[in-house]
Protein backbone atom coordinates (compact mmCIF):
# COMPACT_ATOMS: atom_id res chain seq x y z
CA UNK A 1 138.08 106.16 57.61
CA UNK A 2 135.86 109.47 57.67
CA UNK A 3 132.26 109.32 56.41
CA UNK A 4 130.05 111.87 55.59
CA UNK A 5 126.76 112.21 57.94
CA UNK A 6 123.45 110.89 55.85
CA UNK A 7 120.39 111.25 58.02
CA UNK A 8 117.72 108.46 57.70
CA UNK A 9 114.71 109.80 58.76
CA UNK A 10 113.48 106.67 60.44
CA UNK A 11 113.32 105.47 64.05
CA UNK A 12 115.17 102.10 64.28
CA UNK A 13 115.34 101.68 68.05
CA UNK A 14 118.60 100.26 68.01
CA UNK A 15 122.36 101.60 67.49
CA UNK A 16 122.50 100.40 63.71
CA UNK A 17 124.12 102.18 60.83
CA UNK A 18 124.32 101.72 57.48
CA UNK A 19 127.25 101.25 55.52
CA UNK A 20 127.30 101.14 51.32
CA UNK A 21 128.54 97.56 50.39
CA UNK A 22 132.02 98.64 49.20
CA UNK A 23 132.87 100.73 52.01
CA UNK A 24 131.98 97.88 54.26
CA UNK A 25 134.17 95.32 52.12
CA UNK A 26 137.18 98.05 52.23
CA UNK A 27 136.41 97.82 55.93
CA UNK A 28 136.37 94.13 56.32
CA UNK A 29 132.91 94.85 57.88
CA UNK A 30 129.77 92.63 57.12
CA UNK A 31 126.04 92.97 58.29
CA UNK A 32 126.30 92.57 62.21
CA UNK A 33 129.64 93.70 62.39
CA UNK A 34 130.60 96.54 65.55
CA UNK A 35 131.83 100.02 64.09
CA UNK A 36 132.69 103.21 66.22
CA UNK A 37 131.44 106.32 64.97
CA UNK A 38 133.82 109.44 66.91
CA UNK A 39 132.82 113.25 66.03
CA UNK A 40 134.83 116.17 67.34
CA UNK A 41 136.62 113.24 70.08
CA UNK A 42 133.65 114.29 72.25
CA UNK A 43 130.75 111.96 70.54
CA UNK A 44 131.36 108.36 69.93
CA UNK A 45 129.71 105.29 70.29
CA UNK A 46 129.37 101.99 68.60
CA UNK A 47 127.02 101.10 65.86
CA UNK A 48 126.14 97.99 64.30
CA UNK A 49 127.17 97.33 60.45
CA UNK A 50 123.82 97.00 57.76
CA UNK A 51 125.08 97.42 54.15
CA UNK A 52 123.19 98.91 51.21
CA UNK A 53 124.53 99.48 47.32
CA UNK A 54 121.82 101.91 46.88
CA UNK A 55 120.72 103.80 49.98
CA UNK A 56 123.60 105.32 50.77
CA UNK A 57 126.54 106.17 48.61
CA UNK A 58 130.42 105.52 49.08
CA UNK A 59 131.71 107.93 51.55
CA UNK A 60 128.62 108.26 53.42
CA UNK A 61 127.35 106.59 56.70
CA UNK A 62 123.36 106.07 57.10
CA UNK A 63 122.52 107.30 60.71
CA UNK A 64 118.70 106.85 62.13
CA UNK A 65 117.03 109.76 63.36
CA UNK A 66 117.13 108.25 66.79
CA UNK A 67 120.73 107.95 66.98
CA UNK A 68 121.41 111.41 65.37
CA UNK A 69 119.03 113.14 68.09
CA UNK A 70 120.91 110.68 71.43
CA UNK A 71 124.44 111.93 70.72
CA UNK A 72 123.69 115.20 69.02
CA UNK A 73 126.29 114.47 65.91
CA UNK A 74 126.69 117.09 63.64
CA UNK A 75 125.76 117.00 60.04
CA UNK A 76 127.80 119.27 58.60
CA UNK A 77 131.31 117.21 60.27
CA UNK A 78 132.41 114.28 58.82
CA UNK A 79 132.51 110.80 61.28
CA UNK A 80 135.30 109.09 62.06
CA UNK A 81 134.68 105.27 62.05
CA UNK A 82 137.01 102.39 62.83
CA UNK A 83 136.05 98.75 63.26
CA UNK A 84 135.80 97.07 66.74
CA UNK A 85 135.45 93.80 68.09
CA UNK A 86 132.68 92.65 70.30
CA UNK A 87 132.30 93.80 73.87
CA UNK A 88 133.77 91.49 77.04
CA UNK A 89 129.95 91.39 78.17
CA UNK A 90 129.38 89.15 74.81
CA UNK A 91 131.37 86.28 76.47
CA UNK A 92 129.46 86.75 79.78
CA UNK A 93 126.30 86.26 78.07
CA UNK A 94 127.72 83.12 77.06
CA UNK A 95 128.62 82.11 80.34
CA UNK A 96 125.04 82.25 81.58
CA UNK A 97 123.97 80.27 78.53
CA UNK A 98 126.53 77.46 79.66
CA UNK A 99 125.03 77.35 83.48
CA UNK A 100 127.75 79.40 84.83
CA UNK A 101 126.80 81.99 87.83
CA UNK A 102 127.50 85.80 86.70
CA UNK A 103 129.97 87.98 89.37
CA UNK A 104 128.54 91.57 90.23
CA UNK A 105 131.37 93.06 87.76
CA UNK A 106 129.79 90.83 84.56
CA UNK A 107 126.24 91.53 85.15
CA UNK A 108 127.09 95.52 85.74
CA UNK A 109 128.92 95.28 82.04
CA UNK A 110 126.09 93.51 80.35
CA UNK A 111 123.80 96.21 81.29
CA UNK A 112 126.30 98.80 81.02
CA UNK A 113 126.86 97.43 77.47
CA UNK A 114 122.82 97.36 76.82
CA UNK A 115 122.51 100.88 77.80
CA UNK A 116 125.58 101.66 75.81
CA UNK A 117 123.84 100.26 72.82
CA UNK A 118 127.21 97.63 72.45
CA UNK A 119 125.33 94.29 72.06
CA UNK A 120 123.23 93.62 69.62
CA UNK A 121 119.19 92.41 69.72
CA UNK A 122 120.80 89.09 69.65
CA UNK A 123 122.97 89.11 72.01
CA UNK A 124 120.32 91.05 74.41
CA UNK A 125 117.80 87.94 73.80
CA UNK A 126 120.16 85.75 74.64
CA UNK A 127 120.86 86.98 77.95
CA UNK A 128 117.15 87.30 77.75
CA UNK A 129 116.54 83.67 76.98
CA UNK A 130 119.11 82.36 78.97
CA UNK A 131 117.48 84.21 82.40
CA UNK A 132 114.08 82.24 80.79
CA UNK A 133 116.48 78.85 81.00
CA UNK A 134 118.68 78.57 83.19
CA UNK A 135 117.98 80.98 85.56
CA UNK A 136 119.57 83.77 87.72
CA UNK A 137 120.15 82.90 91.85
CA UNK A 138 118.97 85.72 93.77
CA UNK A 139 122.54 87.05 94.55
CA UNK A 140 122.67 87.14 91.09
CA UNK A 141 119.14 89.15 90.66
CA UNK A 142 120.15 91.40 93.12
CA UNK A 143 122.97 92.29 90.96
CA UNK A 144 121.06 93.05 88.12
CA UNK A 145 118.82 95.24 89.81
CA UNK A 146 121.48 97.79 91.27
CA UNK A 147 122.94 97.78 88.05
CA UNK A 148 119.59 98.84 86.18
CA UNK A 149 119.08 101.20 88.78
CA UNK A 150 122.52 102.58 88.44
CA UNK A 151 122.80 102.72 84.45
CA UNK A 152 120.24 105.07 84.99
CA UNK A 153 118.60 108.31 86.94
CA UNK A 154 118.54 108.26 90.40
CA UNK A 155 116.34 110.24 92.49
CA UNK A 156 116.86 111.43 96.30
CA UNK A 157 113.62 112.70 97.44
CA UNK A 158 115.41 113.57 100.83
CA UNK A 159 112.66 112.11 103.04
CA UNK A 160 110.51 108.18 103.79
CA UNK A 161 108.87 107.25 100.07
CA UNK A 162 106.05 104.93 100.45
CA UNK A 163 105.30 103.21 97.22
CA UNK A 164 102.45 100.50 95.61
CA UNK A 165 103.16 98.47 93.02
CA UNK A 166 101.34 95.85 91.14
CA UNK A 167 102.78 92.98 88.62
CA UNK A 168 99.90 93.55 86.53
CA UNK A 169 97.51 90.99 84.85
CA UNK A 170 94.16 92.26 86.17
CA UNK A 171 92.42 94.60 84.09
CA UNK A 172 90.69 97.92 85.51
CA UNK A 173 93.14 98.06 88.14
CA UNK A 174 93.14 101.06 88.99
CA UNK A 175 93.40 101.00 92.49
CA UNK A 176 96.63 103.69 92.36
CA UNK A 177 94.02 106.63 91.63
CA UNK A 178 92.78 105.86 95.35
CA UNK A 179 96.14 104.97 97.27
CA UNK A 180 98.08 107.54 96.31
CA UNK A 181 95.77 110.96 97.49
CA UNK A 182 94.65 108.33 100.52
CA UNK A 183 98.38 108.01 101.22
CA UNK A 184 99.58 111.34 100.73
CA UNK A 185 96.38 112.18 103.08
CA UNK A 186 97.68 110.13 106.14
CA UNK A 187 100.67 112.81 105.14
CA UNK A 188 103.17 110.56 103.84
CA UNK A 189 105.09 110.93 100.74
CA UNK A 190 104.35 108.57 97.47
CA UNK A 191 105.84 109.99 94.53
CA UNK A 192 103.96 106.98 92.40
CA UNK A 193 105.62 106.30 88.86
CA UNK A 194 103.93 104.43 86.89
CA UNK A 195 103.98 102.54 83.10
CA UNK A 196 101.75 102.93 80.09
CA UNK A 197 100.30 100.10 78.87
CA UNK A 198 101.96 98.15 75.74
CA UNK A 199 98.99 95.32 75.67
CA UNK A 200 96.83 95.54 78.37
CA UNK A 201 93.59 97.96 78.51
CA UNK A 202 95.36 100.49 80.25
CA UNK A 203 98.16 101.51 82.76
CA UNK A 204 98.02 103.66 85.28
CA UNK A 205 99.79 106.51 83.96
CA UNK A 206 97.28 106.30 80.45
CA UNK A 207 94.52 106.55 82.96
CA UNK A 208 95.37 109.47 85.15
CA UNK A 209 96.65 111.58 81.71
CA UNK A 210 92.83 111.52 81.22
CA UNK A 211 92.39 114.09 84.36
CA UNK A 212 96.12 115.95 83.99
CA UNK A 213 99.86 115.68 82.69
CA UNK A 214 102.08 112.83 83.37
CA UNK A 215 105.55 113.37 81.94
CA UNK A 216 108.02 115.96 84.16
CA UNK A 217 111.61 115.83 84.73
CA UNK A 218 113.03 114.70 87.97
CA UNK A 219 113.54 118.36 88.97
CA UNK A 220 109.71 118.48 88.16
CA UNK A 221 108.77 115.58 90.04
CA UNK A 222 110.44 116.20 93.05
CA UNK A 223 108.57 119.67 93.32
CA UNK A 224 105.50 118.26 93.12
CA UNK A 225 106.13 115.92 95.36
CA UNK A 226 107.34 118.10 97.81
CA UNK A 227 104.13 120.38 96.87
CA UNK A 228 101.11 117.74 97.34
CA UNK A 229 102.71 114.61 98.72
CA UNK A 230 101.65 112.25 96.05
CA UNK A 231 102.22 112.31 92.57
CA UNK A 232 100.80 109.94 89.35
CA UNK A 233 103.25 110.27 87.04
CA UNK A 234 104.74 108.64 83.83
CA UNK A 235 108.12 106.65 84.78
CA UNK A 236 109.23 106.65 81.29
CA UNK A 237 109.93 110.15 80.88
CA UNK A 238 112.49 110.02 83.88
CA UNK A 239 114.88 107.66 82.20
CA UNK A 240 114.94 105.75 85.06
CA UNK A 241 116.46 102.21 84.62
CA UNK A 242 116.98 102.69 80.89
CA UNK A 243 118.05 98.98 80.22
CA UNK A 244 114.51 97.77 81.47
CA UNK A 245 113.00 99.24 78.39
CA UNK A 246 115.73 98.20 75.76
CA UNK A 247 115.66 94.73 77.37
CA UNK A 248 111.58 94.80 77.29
CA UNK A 249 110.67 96.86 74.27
CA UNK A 250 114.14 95.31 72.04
CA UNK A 251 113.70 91.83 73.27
CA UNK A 252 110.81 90.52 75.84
CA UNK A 253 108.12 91.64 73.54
CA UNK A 254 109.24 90.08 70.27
CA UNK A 255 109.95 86.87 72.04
CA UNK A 256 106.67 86.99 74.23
CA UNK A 257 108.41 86.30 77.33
CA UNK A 258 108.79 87.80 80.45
CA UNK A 259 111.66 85.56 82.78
CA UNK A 260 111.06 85.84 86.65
CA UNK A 261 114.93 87.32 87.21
CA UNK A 262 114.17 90.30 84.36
CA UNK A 263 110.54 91.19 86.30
CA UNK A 264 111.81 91.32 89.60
CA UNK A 265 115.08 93.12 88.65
CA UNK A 266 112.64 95.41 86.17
CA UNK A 267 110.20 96.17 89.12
CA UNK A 268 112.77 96.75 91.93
CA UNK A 269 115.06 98.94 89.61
CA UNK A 270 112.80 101.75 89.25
CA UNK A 271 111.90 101.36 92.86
CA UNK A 272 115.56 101.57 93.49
CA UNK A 273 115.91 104.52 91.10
CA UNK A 274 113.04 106.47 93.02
CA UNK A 275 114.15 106.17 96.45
CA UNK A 276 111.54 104.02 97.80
CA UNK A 277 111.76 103.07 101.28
CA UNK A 278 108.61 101.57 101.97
CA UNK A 279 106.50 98.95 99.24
CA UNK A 280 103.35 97.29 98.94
CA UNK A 281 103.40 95.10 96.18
CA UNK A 282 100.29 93.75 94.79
CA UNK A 283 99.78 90.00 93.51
CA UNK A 284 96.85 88.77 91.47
CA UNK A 285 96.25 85.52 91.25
CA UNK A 286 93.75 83.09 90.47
CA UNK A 287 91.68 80.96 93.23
CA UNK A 288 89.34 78.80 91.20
CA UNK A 289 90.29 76.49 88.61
CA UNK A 290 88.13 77.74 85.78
CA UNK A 291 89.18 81.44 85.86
CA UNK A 292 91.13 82.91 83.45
CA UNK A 293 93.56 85.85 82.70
CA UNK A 294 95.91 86.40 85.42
CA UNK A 295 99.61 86.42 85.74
CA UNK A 296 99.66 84.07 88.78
CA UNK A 297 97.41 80.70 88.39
CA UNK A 298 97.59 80.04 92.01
CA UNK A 299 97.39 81.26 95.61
CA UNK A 300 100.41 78.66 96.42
CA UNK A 301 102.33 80.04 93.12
CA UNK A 302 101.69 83.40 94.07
CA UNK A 303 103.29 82.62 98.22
CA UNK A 304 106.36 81.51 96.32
CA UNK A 305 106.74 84.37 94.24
CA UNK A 306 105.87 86.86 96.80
CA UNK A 307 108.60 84.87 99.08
CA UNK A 308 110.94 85.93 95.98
CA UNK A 309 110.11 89.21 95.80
CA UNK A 310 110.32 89.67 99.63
CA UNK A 311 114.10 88.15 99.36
CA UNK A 312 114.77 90.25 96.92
CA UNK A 313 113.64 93.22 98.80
CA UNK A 314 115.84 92.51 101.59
CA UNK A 315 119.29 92.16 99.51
CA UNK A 316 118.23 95.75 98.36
CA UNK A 317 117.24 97.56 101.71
CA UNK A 318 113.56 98.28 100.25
CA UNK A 319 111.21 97.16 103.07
CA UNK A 320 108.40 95.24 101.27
CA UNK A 321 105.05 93.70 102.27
CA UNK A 322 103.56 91.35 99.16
CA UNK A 323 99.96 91.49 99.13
CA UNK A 324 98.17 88.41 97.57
CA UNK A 325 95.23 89.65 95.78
CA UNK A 326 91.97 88.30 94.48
CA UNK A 327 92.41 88.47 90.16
CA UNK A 328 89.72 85.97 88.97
CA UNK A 329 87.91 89.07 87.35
CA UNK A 330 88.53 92.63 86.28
CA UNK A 331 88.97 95.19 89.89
CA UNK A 332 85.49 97.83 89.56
CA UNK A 333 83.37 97.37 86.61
CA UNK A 334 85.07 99.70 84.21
CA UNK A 335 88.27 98.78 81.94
CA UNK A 336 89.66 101.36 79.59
CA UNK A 337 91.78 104.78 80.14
CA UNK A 338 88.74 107.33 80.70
CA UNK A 339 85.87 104.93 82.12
CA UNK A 340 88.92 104.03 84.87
CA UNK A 341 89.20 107.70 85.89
CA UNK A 342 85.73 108.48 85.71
CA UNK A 343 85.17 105.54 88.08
CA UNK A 344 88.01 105.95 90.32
CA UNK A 345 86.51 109.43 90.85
CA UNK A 346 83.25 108.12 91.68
CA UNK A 347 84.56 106.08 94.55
CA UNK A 348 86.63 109.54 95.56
CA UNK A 349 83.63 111.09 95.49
CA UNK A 350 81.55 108.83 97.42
CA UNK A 351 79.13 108.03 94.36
CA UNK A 352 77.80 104.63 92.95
CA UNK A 353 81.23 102.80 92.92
CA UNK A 354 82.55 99.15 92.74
CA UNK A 355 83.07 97.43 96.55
CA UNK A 356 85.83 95.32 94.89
CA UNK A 357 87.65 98.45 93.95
CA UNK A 358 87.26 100.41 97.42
CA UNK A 359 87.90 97.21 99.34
CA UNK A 360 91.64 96.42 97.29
CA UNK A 361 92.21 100.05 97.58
CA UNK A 362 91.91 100.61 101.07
CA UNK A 363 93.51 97.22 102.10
CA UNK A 364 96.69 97.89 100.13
CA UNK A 365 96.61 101.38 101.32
CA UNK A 366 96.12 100.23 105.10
CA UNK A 367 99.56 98.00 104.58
CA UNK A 368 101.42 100.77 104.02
CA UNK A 369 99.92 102.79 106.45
CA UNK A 370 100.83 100.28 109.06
CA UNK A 371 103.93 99.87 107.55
CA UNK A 372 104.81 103.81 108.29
CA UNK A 373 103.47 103.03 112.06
CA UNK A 374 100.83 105.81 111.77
CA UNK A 375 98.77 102.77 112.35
CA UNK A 376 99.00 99.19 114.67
CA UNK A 377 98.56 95.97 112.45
CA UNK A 378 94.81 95.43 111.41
CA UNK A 379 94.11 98.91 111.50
CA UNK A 380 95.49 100.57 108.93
CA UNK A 381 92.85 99.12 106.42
CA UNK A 382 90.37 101.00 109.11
CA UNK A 383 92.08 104.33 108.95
CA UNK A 384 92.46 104.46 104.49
CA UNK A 385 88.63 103.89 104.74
CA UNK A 386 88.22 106.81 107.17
CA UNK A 387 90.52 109.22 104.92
CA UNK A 388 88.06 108.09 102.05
CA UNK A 389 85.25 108.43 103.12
CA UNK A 390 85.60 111.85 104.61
CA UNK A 391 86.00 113.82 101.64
CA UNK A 392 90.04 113.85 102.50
CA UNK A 393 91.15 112.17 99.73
CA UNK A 394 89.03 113.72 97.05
CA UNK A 395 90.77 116.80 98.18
CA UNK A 396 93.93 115.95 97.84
CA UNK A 397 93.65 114.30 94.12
CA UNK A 398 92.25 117.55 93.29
CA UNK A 399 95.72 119.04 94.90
CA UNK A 400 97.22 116.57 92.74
CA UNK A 401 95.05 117.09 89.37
CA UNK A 402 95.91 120.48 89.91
CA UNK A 403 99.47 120.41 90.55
CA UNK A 404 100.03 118.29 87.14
CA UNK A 405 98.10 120.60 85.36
CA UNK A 406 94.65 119.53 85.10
CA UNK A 407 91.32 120.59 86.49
CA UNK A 408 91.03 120.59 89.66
CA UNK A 409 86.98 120.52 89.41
CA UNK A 410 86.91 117.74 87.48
CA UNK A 411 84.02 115.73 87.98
CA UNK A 412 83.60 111.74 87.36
CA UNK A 413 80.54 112.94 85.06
CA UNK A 414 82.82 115.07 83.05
CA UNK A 415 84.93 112.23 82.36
CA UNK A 416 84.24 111.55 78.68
CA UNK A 417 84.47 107.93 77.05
CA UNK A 418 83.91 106.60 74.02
CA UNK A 419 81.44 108.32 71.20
CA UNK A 420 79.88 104.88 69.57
CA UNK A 421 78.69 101.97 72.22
CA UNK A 422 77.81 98.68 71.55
CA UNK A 423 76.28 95.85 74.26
CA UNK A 424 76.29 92.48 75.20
CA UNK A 425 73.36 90.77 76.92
CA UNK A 426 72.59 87.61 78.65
CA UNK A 427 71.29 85.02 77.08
CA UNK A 428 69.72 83.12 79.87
CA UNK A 429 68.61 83.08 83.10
CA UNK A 430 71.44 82.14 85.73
CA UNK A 431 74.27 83.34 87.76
CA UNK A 432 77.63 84.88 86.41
CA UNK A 433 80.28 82.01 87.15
CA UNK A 434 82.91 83.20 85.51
CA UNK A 435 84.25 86.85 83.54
CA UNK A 436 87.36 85.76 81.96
CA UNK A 437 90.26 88.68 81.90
CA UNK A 438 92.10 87.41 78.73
CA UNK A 439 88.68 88.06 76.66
CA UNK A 440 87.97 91.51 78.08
CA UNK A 441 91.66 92.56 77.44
CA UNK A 442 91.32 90.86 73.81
CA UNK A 443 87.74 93.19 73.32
CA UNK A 444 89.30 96.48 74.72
CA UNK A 445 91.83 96.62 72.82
CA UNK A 446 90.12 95.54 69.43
CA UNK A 447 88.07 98.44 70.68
CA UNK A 448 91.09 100.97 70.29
CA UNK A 449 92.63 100.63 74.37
CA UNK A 450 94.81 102.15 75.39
CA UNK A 451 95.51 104.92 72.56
CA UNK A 452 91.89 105.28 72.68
CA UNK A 453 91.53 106.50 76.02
CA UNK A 454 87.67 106.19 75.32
CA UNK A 455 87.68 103.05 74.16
CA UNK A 456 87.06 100.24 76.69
CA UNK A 457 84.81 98.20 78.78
CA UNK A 458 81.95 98.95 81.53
CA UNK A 459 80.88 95.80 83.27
CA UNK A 460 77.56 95.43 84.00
CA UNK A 461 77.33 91.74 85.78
CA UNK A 462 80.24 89.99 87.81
CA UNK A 463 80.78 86.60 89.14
CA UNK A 464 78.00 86.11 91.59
CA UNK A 465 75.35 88.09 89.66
CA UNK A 466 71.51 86.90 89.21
CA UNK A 467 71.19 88.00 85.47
CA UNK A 468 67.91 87.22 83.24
CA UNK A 469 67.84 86.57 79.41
CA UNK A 470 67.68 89.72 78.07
CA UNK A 471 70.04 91.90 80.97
CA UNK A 472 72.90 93.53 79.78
CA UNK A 473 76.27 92.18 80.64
CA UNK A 474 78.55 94.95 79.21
CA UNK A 475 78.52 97.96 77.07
CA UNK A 476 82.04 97.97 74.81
CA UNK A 477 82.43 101.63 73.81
CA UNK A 478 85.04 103.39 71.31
CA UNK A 479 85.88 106.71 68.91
CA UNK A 480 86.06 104.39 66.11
CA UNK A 481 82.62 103.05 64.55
CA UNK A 482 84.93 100.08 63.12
CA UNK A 483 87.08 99.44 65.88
CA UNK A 484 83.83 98.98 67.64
CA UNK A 485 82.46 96.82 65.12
CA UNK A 486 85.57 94.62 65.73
CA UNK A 487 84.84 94.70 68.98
CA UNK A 488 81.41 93.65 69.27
CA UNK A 489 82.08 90.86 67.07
CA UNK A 490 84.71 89.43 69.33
CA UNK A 491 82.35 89.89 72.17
CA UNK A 492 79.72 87.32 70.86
CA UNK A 493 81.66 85.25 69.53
CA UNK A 494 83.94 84.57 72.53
CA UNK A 495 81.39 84.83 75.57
CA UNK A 496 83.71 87.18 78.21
CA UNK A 497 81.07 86.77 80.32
CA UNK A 498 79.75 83.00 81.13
CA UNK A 499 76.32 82.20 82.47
CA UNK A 500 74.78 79.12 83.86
CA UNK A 501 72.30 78.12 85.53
CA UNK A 502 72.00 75.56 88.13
CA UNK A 503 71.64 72.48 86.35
CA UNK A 504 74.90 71.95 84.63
CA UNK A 505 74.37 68.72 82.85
CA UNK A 506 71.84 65.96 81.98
CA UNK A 507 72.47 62.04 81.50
CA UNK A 508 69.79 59.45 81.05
CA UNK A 509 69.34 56.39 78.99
CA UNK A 510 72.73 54.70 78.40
CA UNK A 511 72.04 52.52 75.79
């Protein structure tokens, strides 16, 4: 049958169209149904069936504005649709659900068919929830990976690429703004992607769009690249490994999952799609029992994972040190888009600066540096500290800031945060034992992180601090007077910040 083009000016996300009831009962279509929509014989793809008796009429096929601007269909030419069955990759998902073990050729078409925009949110969180389940082997994972990778841009930056990556948890991790110019210092090449944060305070690529520009094509990227060395730059405008973010942003966040196959096939796709040779990847786990907040709850959990990751590595031909890292508390004292930057520059600059940030910095930058042989094992930590502190890698972010279009003068006291500021203070005497992640995240983002690149946290007292009644523990800052508000409420009420004092309890008479 041939439809006439309706626009719906709303983003759906997904490859749905809407159909008016009687059309769709001519069709022997209901709601779910597959449909393929062909313009011309040189646009098609499928679209799933919703039906309407009012919001579009007979003859006429709803089309999101998403799906209108992918495959470029012309309004003023009529569709042709036709009805079509489900995809073979539906009966592989089903396969997985039963236990069975996916060949190469079925994963590739289930991520083909993801991409595609063939299977529906369904059928996506069941392959989802079946990974969360029952499981993928690591043959299997492997698998998956290439075929992210490959559903996707590729980029040859026809030289070594050195890379850093973190799994995330930790807030105020900003430890890329000082690998990546001490990196591209020691003159090797790390063309860093990175993500924006969805929940947390703020990813790396929010943080460094507060100094210059972070979305580029690939053409783009590889010039700068070639240009400074190192780049910061935001993955997602390089559609690379599209299925990660229909899998993460379709499914995994609706479902509040994240399965161990899907984040090591998520992480080592777009390391796959970038060409990286050479990988630190950073773990953050917790040590003590009565921290809170991080991905990994152990340092034995974390050894198995990073034995996973290392395996996973290998089946790939990425060459990958894991890096177990301290994550019992926020890295530096600052959490939030613009107080990151401004204190990242600090420790470029040699000012007042966190120790916990410099020392995770230049140990993850030393791996790779020993990695790349430029230095023996044990030194390389030795060597990032020496490009620091000599002024060399302040001048090559400022390369960088200027080669992505920002200022290369910048200054960490130009950095602006937040216009309104509220504080927390202590109220006793007593030592920090414990600044719990999950409650900082939970303020910062009340606050307005990360669209709010103001908005945030600046830590005044760690774990290990003397404090008095009275000190102040944290300022919580934000553009929004009422965000703030919000903020500071949560703040009291939830303690981030826990102080004790010595004596932790008191028993006398038992009768």
């Amino acid at each position: 049958m041939e439809f006439v083009i309706k626009p719906i000016d709303i983003t759906s996300g997904k490859n749905e169209v809407i159909l008016n009831e009687e059309d769709a009962t001519k069709m022997g279509l209901k709601n779910g149904d597959r449909l393929k929509i062909r313009q011309l014989d040189s646009i098609s793809t499928v679209g799933m069936v919703e039906t309407t008796k009012t919001i579009v009429n007979e003859g006429e096929i709803g089309i999101y504005k998403d799906l209108l601007e992918k495959f470029a269909f012309e309004l003023s030419t009529g569709v042709e649709v036709t009805a079509v069955g489900r995809p073979e990759s539906f009966y592989h998902i089903k396969e997985k659900m039963k236990g069975e073990k996916l060949t190469k050729d079925k994963i590739y078409s289930i991520v083909a068919d993801a991409v595609a925009g063939n299977l529906s949110n369904l059928e996506l969180a069941a392959f989802i929830l079946a990974e969360e389940f029952v499981g993928l082997d690591m043959e299997e994972v492997g698998y998956l990976t290439k075929a992210m990778a490959e559903t996707g841009q590729m980029i040859d930056f026809e030289e070594t690429v050195y890379d850093k990556h973190s799994i995330g948890g930790v807030p105020g991790n900003k430890v890329t703004l000082l690998i990546v110019p001490i990196i591209a210092s020691a003159g090797l090449l790390i063309p860093k992607t990175s993500s924006r944060a969805i929940t947390s305070p703020a990813g790396t690529a929010d943080t460094f769009e507060v100094l210059a520009e972070v979305s580029f094509s690939i053409d783009e990227l590889k010039e700068l690249a070639k240009k400074v060395r190192g780049t910061i730059a935001w993955g997602g405008a390089l559609n690379l490994a599209p299925s990660d973010d229909i899998f993460i942003h379709r499914v995994e966040h609706g479902l509040g999952i994240d399965p161990l196959p899907q984040m090591m096939a998520s992480i080592y796709s777009k390391k796959l799609a970038t060409g990286v040779d050479f990988l630190v990847l950073d773990i953050p786990t917790l040590t003590r029992y009565y921290e809170r907040g991080a991905k990994v709850g152990s340092v034995d959990e974390a050894s198995t994972l990073a034995r996973q990751f290392v395996e996973l590595s290998d089946r790939i031909e990425i060459k990958t040190e894991a890096a177990i890292t301290y994550g019992g508390q926020p890295v530096g004292h600052a959490i939030g888009p613009a107080l990151e930057a401004r204190e990242a520059l600090q420790a470029l600059e040699g000012l007042r600066s966190s120790a916990s940030l410099i020392e995770k910095s230049c140990a993850l930058a030393g791996v790779l540096i020993e990695m790349s042989g430029k230095a023996t094992k044990g030194q390389g930590k030795q060597l990032a500290e020496e490009i620091l502190n000599s002024g060399k890698a302040l001048s090559k972010m400022k390369e960088i800031i200027e080669a992505q279009g920002g200022n290369p003068a910048v200054k960490s006291q130009d950095v602006a945060v937040g216009n309104y500021k509220a504080e927390l203070y202590s109220s006793c005497d007593g030592y920090i034992v414990r600044v719990d992640n999950s409650q900082i995240v939970k303020i910062c983002n009340a606050a307005g992180t990360p669209r709010d690149k103001g908005a945030g946290i600046l830590l005044h007292a760690k774990v290990g601090y003397k404090v008095k009644e009275g000190d102040l523990l944290l300022e919580i800052y934000s553009n929004s007077e009422s965000r703030l508000s919000k903020a500071h409420a949560i703040a009291l009420k939830n303690n981030p910040i826990v102080c004790e004092g010595m004596l932790i309890e008191r028993i006398s008479d038992l009768t």
